[in-house]
N, C-alpha and C. Protein backbone atom coordinates (compact mmCIF):
# COMPACT_ATOMS: atom_id res chain seq x y z
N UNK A 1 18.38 7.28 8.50
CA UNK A 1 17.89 8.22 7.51
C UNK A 1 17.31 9.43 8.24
N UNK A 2 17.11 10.15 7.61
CA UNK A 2 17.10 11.97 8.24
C UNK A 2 15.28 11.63 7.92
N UNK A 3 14.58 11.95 8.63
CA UNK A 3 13.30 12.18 8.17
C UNK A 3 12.92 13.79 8.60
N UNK A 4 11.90 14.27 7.44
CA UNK A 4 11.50 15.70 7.79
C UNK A 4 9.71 15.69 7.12
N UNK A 5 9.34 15.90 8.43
CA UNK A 5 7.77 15.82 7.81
C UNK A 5 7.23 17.19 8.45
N UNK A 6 5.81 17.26 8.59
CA UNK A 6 5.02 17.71 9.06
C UNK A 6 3.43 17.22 9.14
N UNK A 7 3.04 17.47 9.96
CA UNK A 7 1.33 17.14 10.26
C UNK A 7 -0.10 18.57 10.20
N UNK A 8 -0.84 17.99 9.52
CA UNK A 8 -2.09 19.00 9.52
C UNK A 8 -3.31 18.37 9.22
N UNK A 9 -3.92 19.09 10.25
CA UNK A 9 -5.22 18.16 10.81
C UNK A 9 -6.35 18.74 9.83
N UNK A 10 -6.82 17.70 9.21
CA UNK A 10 -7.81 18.19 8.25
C UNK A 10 -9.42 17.25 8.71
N UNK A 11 -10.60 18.12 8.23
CA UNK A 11 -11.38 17.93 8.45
C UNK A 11 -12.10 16.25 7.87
N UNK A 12 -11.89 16.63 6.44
CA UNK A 12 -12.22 15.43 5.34
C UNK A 12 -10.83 14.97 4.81
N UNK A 13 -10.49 13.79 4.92
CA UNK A 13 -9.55 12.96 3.99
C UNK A 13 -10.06 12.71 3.06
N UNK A 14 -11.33 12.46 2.28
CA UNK A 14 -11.86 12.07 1.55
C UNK A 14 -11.31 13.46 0.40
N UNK A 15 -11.64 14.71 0.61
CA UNK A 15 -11.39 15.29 -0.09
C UNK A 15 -9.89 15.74 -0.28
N UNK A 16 -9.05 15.05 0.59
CA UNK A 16 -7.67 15.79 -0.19
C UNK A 16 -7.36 14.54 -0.65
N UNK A 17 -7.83 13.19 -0.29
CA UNK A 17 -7.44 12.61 -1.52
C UNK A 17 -7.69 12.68 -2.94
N UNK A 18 -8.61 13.32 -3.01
CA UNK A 18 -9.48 13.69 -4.65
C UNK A 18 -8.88 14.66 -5.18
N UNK A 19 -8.05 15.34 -4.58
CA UNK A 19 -7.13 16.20 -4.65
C UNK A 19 -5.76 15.43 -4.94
N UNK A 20 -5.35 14.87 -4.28
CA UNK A 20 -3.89 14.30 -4.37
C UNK A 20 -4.36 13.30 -6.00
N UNK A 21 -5.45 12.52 -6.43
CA UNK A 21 -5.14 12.12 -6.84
C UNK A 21 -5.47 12.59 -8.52
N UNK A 22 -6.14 14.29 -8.52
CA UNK A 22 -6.57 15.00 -9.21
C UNK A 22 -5.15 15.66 -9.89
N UNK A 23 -4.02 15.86 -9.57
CA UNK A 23 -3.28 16.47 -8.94
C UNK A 23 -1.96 15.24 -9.74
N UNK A 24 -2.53 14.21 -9.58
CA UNK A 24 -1.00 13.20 -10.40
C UNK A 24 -0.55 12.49 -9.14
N UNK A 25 -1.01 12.28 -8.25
CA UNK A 25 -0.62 11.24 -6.70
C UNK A 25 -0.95 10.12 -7.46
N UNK A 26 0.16 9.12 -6.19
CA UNK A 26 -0.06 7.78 -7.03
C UNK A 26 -0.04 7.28 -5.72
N UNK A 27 -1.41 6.12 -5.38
CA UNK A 27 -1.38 5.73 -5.02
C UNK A 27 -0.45 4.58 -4.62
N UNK A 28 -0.12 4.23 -2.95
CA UNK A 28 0.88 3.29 -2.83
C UNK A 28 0.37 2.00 -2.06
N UNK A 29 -0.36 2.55 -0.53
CA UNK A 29 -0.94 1.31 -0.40
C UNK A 29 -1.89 1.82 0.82
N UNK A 30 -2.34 1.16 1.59
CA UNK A 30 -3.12 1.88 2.84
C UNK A 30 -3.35 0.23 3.92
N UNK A 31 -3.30 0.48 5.09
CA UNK A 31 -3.43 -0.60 6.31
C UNK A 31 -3.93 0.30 7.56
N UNK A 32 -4.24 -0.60 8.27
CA UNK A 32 -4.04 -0.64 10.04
C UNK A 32 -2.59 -0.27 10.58
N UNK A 33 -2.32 0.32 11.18
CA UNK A 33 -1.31 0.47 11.95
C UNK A 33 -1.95 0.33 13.79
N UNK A 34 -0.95 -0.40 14.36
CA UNK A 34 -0.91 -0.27 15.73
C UNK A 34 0.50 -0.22 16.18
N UNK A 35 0.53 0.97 16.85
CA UNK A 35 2.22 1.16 17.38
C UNK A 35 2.34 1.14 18.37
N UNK A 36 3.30 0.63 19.38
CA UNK A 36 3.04 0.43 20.50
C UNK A 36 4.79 1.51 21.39
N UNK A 37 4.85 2.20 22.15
CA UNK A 37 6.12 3.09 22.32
C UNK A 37 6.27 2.44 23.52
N UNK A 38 7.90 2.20 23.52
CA UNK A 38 8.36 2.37 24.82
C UNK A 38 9.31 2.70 25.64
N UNK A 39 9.48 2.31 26.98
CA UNK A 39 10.31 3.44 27.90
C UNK A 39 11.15 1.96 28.88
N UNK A 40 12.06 2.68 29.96
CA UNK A 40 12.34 1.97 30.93
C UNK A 40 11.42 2.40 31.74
N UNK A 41 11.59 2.29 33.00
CA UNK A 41 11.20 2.72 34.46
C UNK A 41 10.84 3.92 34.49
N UNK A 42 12.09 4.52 34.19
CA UNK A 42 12.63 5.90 35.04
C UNK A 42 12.45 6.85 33.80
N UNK A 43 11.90 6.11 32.72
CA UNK A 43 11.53 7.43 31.07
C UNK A 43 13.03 8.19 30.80
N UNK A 44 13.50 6.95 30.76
CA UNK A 44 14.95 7.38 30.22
C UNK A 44 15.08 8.12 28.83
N UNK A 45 14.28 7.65 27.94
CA UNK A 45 14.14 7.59 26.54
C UNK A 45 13.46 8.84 26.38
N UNK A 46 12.30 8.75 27.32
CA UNK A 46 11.55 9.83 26.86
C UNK A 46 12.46 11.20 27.66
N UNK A 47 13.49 11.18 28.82
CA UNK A 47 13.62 12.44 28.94
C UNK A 47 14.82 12.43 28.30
N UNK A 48 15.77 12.11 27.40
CA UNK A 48 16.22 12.33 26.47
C UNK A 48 15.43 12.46 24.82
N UNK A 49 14.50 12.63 25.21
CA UNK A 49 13.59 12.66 23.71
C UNK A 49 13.97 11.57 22.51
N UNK A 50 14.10 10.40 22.95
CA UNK A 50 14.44 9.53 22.15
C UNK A 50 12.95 8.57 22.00
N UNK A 51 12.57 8.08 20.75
CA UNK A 51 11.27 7.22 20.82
C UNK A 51 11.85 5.72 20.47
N UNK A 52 11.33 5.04 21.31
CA UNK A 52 11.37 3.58 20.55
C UNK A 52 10.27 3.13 20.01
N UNK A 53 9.81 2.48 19.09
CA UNK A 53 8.65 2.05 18.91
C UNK A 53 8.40 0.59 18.37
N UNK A 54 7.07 -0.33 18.13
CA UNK A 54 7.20 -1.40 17.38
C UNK A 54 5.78 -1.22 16.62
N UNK A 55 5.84 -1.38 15.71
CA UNK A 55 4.66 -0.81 14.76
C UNK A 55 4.27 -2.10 14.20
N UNK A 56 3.00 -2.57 13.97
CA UNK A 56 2.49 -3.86 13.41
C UNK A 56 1.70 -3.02 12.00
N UNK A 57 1.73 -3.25 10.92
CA UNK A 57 0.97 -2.47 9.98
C UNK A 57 0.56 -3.75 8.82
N UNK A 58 1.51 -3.37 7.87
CA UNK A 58 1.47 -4.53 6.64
C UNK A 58 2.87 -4.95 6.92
N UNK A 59 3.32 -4.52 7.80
CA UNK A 59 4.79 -5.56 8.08
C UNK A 59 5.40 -4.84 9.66
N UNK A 60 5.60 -5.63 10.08
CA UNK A 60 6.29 -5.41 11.64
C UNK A 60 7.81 -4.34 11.44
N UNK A 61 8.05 -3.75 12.27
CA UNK A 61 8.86 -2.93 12.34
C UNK A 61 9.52 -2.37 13.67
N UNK A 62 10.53 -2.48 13.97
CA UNK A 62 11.29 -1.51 14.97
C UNK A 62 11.85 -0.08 14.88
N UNK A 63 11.15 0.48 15.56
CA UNK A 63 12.19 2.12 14.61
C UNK A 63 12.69 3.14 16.32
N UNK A 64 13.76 3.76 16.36
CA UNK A 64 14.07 4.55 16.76
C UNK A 64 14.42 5.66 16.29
N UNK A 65 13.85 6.46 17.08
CA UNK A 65 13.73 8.14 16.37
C UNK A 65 14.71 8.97 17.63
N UNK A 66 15.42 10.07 17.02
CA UNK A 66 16.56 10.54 17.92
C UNK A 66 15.83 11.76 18.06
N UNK A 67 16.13 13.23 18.97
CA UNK A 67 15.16 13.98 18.92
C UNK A 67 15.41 14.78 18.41
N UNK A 68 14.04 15.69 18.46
CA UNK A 68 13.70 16.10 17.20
C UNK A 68 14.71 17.68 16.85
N UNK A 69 14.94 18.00 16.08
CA UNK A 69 15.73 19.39 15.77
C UNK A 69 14.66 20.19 15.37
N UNK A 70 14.68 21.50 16.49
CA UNK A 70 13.68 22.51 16.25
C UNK A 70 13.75 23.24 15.26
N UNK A 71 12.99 23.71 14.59
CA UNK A 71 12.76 24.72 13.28
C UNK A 71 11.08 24.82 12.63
N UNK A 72 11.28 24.93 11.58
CA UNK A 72 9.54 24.91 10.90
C UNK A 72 8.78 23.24 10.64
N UNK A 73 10.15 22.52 10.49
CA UNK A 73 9.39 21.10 10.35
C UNK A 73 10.26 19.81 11.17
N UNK A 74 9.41 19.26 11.45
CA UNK A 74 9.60 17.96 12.27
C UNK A 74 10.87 17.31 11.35
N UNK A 75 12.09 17.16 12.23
CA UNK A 75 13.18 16.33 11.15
C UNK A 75 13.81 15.99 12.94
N UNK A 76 14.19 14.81 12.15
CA UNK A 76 15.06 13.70 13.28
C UNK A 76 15.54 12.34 12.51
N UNK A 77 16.45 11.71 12.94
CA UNK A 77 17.17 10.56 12.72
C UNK A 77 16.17 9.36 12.94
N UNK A 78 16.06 8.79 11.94
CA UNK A 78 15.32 7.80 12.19
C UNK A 78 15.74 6.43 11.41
N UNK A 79 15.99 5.44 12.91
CA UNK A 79 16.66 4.01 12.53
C UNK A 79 15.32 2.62 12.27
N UNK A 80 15.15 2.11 11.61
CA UNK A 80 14.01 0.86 11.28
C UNK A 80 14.38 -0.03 10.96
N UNK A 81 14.24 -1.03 11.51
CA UNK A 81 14.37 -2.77 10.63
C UNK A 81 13.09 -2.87 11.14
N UNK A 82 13.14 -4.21 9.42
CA UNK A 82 11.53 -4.83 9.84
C UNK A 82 12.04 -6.00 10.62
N UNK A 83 10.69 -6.64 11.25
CA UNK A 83 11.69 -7.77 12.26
C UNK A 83 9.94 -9.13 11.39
N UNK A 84 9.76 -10.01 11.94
CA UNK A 84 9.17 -11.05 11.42
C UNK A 84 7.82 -11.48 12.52
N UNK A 85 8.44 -10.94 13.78
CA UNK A 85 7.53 -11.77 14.72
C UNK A 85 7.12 -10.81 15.78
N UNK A 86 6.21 -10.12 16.05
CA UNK A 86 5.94 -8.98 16.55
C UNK A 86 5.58 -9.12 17.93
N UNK A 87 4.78 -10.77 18.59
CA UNK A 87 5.16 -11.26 20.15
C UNK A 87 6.56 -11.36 20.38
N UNK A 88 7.30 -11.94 19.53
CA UNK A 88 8.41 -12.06 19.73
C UNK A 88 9.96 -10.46 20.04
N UNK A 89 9.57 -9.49 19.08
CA UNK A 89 9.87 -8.57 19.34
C UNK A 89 9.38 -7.63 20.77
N UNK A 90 8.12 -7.94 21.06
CA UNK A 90 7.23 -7.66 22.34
C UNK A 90 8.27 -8.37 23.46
N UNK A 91 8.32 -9.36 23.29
CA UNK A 91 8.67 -10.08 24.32
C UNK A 91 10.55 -9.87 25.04
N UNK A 92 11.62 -9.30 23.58
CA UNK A 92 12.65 -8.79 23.95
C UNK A 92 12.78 -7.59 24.54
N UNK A 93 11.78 -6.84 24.43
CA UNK A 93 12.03 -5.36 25.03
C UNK A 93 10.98 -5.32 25.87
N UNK A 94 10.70 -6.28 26.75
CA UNK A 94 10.20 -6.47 27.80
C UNK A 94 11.28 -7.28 28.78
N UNK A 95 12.02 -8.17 28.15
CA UNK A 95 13.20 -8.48 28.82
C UNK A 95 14.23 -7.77 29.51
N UNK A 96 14.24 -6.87 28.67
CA UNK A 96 15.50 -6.05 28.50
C UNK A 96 14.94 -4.35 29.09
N UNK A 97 14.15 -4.84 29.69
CA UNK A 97 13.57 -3.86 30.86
C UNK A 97 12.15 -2.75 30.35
N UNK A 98 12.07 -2.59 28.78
CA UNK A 98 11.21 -1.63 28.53
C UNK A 98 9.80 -2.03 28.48
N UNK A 99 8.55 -1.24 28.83
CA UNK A 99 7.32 -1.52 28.98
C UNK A 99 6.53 -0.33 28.15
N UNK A 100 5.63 -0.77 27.65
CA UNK A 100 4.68 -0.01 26.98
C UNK A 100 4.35 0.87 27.96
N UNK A 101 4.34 2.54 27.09
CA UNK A 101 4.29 3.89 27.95
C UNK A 101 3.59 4.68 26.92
N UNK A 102 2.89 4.43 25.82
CA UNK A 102 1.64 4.05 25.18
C UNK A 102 1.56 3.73 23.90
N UNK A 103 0.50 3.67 23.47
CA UNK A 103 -0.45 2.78 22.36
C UNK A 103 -0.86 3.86 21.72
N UNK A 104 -0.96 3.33 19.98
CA UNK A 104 -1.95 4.42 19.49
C UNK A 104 -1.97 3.71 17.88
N UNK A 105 -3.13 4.05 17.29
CA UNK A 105 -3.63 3.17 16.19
C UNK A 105 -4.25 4.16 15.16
N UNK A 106 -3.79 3.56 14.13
CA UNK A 106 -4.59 4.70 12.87
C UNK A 106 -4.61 3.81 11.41
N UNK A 107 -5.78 4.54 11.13
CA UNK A 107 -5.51 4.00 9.21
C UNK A 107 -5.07 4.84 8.74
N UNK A 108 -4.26 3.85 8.09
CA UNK A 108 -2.94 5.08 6.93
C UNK A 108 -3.10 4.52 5.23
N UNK A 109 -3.48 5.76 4.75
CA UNK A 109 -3.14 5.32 3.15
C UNK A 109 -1.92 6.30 2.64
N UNK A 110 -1.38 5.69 1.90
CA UNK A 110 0.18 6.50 1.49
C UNK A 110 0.01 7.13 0.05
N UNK A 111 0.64 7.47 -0.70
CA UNK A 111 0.27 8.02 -1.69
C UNK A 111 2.07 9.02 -2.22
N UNK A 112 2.67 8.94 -3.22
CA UNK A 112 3.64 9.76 -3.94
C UNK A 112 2.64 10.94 -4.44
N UNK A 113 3.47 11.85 -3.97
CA UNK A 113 3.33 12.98 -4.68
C UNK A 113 4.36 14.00 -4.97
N UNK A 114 4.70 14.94 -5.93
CA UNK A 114 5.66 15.29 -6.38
C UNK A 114 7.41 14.78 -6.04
N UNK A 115 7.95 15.05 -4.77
CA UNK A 115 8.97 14.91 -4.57
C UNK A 115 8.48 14.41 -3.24
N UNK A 116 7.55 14.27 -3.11
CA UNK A 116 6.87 13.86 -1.33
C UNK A 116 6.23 12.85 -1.24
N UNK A 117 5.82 12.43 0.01
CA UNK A 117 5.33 10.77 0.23
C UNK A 117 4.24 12.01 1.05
N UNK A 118 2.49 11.49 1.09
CA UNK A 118 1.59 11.94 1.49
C UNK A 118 0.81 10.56 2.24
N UNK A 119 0.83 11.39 3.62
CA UNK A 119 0.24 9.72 4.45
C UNK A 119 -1.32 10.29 4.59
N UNK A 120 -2.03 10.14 4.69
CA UNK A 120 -3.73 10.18 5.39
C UNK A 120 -3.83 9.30 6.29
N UNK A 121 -3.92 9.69 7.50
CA UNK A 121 -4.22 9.10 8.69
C UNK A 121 -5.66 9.88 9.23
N UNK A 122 -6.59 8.58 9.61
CA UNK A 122 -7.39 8.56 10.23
C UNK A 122 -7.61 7.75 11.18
N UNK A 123 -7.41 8.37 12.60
CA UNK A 123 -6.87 8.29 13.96
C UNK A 123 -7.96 8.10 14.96
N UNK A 124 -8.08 8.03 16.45
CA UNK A 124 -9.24 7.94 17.09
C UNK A 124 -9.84 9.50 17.64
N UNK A 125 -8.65 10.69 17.07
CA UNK A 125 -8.68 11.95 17.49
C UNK A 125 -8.88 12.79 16.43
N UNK A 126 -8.88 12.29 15.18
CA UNK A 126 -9.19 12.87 14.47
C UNK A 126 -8.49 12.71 13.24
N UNK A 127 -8.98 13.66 12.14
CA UNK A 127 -7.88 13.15 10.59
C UNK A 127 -6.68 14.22 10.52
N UNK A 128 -5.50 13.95 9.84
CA UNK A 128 -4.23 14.13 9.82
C UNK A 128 -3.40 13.74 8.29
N UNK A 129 -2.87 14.79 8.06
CA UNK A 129 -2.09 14.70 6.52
C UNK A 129 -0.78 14.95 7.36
N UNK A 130 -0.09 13.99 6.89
CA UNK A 130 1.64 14.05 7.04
C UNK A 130 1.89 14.11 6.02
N UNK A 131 3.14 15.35 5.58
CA UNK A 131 4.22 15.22 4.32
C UNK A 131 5.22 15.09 4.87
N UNK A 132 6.13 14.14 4.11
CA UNK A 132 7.59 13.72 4.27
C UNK A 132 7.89 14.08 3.25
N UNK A 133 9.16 14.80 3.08
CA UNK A 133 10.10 14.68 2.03
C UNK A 133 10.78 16.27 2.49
N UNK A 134 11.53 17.12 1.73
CA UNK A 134 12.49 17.95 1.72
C UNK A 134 11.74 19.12 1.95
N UNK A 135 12.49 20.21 3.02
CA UNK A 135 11.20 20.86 3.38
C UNK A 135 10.76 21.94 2.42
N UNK A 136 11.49 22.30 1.59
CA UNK A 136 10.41 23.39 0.16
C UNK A 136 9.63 21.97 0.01
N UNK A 137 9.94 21.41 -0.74
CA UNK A 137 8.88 20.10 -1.17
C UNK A 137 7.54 20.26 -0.35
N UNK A 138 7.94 19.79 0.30
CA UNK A 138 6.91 19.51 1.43
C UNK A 138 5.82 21.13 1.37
N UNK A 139 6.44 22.24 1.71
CA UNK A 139 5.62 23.26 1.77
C UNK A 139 4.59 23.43 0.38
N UNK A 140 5.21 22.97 -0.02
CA UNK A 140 4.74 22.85 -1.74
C UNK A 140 3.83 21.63 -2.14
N UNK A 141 4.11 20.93 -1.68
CA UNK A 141 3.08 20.03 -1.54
C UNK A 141 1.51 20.45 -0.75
N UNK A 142 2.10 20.70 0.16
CA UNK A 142 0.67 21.57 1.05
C UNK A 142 -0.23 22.53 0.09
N UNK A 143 0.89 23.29 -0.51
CA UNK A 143 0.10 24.65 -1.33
C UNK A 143 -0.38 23.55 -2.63
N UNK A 144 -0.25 22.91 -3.28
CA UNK A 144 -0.47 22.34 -4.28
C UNK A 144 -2.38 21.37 -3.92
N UNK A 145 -2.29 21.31 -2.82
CA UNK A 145 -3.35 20.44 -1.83
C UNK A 145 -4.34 20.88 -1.62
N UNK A 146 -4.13 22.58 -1.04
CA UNK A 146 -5.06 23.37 -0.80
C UNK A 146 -5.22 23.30 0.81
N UNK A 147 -3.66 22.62 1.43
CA UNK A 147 -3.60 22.60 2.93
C UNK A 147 -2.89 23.99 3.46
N UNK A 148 -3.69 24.50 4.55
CA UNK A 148 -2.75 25.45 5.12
C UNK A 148 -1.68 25.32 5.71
N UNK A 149 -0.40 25.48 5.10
CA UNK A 149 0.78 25.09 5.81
C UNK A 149 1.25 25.49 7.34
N UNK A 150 0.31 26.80 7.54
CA UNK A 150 0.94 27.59 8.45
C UNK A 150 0.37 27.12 10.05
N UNK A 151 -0.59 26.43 9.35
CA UNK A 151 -1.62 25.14 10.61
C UNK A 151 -0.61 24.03 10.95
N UNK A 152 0.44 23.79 10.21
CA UNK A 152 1.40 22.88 10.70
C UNK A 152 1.32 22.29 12.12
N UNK A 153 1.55 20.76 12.21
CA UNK A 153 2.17 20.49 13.60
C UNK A 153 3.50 20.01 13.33
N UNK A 154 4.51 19.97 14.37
CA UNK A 154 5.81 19.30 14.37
C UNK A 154 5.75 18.10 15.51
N UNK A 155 4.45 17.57 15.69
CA UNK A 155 4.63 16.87 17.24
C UNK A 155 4.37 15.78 16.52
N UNK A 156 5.02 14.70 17.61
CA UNK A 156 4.27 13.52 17.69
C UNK A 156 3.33 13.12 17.91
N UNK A 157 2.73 11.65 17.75
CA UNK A 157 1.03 11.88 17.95
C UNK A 157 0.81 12.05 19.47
N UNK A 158 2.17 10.99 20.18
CA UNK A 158 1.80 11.11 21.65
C UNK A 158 1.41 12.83 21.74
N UNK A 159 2.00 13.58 21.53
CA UNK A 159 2.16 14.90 21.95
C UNK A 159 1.12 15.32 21.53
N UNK A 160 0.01 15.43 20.24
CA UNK A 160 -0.79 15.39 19.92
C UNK A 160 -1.86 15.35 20.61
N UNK A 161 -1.95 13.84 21.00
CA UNK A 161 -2.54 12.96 21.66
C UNK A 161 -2.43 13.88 22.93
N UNK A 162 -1.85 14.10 23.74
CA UNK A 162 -1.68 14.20 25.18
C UNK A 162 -2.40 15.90 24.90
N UNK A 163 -2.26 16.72 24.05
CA UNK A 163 -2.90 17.91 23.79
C UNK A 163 -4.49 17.64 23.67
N UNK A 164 -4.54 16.47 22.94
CA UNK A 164 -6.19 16.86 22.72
C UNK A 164 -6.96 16.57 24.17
N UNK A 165 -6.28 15.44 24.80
CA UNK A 165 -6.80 15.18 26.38
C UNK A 165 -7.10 16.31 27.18
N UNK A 166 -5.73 16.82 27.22
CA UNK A 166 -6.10 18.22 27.74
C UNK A 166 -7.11 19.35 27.65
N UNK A 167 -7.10 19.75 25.96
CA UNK A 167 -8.30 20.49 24.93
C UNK A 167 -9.55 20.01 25.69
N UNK A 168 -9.12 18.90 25.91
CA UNK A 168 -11.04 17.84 26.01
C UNK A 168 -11.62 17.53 27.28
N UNK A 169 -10.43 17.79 28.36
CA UNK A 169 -11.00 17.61 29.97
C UNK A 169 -10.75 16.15 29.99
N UNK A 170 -10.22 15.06 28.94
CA UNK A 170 -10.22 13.91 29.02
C UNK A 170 -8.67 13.49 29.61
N UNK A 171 -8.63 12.12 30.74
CA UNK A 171 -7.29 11.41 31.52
C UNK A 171 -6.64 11.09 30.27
N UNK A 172 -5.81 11.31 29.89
CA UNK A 172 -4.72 10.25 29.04
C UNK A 172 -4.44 8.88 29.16
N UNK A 173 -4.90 8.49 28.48
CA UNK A 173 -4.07 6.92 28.16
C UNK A 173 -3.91 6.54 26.62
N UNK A 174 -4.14 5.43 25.95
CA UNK A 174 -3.50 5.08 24.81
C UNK A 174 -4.67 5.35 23.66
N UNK A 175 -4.27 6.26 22.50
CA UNK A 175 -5.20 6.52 21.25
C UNK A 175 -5.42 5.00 20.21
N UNK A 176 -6.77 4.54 20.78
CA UNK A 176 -7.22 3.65 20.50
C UNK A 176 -8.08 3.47 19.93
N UNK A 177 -8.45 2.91 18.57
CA UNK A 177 -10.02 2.85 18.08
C UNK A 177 -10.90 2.06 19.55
C-alpha cells in the first residue's frame, strides 16, 4: 500500500484532541508502541533507504517501508503482516543476519477524521500529530485542526530522533521512555 503522511510537532495533544474530537473525529483506539528497526552489518537497508521494522503495539507486526519519494509529504510503499509471536519474529531476523540499529517507543491514540487517519503520538522527544491519507486531505486536515501545515516534517522518527540529539548536544542511541 502507498502510504502518504506527514508529521507536526505540537506542543499539547491534549488540545488537538479536543479539537479533533470537536470537529466530528472518531475515536479508534490508543496503545504502547515499541518498534524495534533493523539492518545487516554493512546498513545495507539503511543505505538503500529501505526500513525494516517489528512493532509490538496492540498486535505484533512486520512492515517494510521502500524509500521515501521526495515532494511536500512523506509517501513510500509500505508492506505489513501481523505475525503472532514477537520473540519469535526477533529471533528470525536475527538469524538471518539483521540486528537492532535502533529502538524507539511512543503512545499512540488514532482517531478518523475526514478522509484521514490522525495519530497523536507522545514520544520520549516530544509530542507529534501524523496525518495519513491523500495529500489535499491531509493539508486539510491540518487547516481544519488549527495545525500549521507549513511546520511539516517528512522524516522518520529515527531522523527526527537523530536531529533532536544533535539540537540537544545529546550521543544518539534508542528513543526510549
Amino acid at each position: 500500500m502507498i502510504e502518504t503522511e506527514v508529521k507536526i510537532k505540537v506542543m499539547d495533544l491534549h488540545s488537538v484532541k479536543r479539537r479533533i474530537k470537536q470537529k466530528g473525529g472518531i475515536y479508534e483506539s490508543s496503545f504502547f508502541e515499541d518498534n524495534i528497526v533493523f539492518d545487516d552489518e554493512h546498513g545495507t537497508l539503511f543505505k538503500k533507504k529501505y526500513l525494516l521494522r517489528l512493532r509490538k503495539s496492540d498486535h505484533i507486526t512486520v512492515t517494510v517501508k521502500t524509500p521515501m519519494q521526495k515532494g511536500r509529504y512523506k509517501v513510500m510503499q509500505e508492506y505489513e503482516i501481523q505475525v503472532s509471536d514477537f520473540d519469535q519474529a526477533l529471533s528470525i531476523f536475527n538469524i538471518l543476519g539483521y540486528r537492532k540499529v535502533f529502538r524507539y517507543q511512543k503512545m499512540r491514540e488514532i482517531f478518523s477524521f475526514q478522509r484521514t487517519k490522525v495519530f497523536l503520538d507522545d514520544t520520549p522527544i516530544g509530542n507529534y500529530i501524523e496525518i495519513e491519507g491523500e495529500g489535499g486531505d491531509i493539508e486539510q486536515t491540518a487547516k481544519l485542526l488549527d495545525l500549521d501545515f507549513e511546520k511539516k516534517i517528512t522524516k522518520n522518527y529515527f531522523e527526527v530522533y537523530r536531529d533532536y540529539c544533535r539540537e540537544n548536544g545529546l550521543e544518539p542511541g534508542d528513543m526510549i521512555f
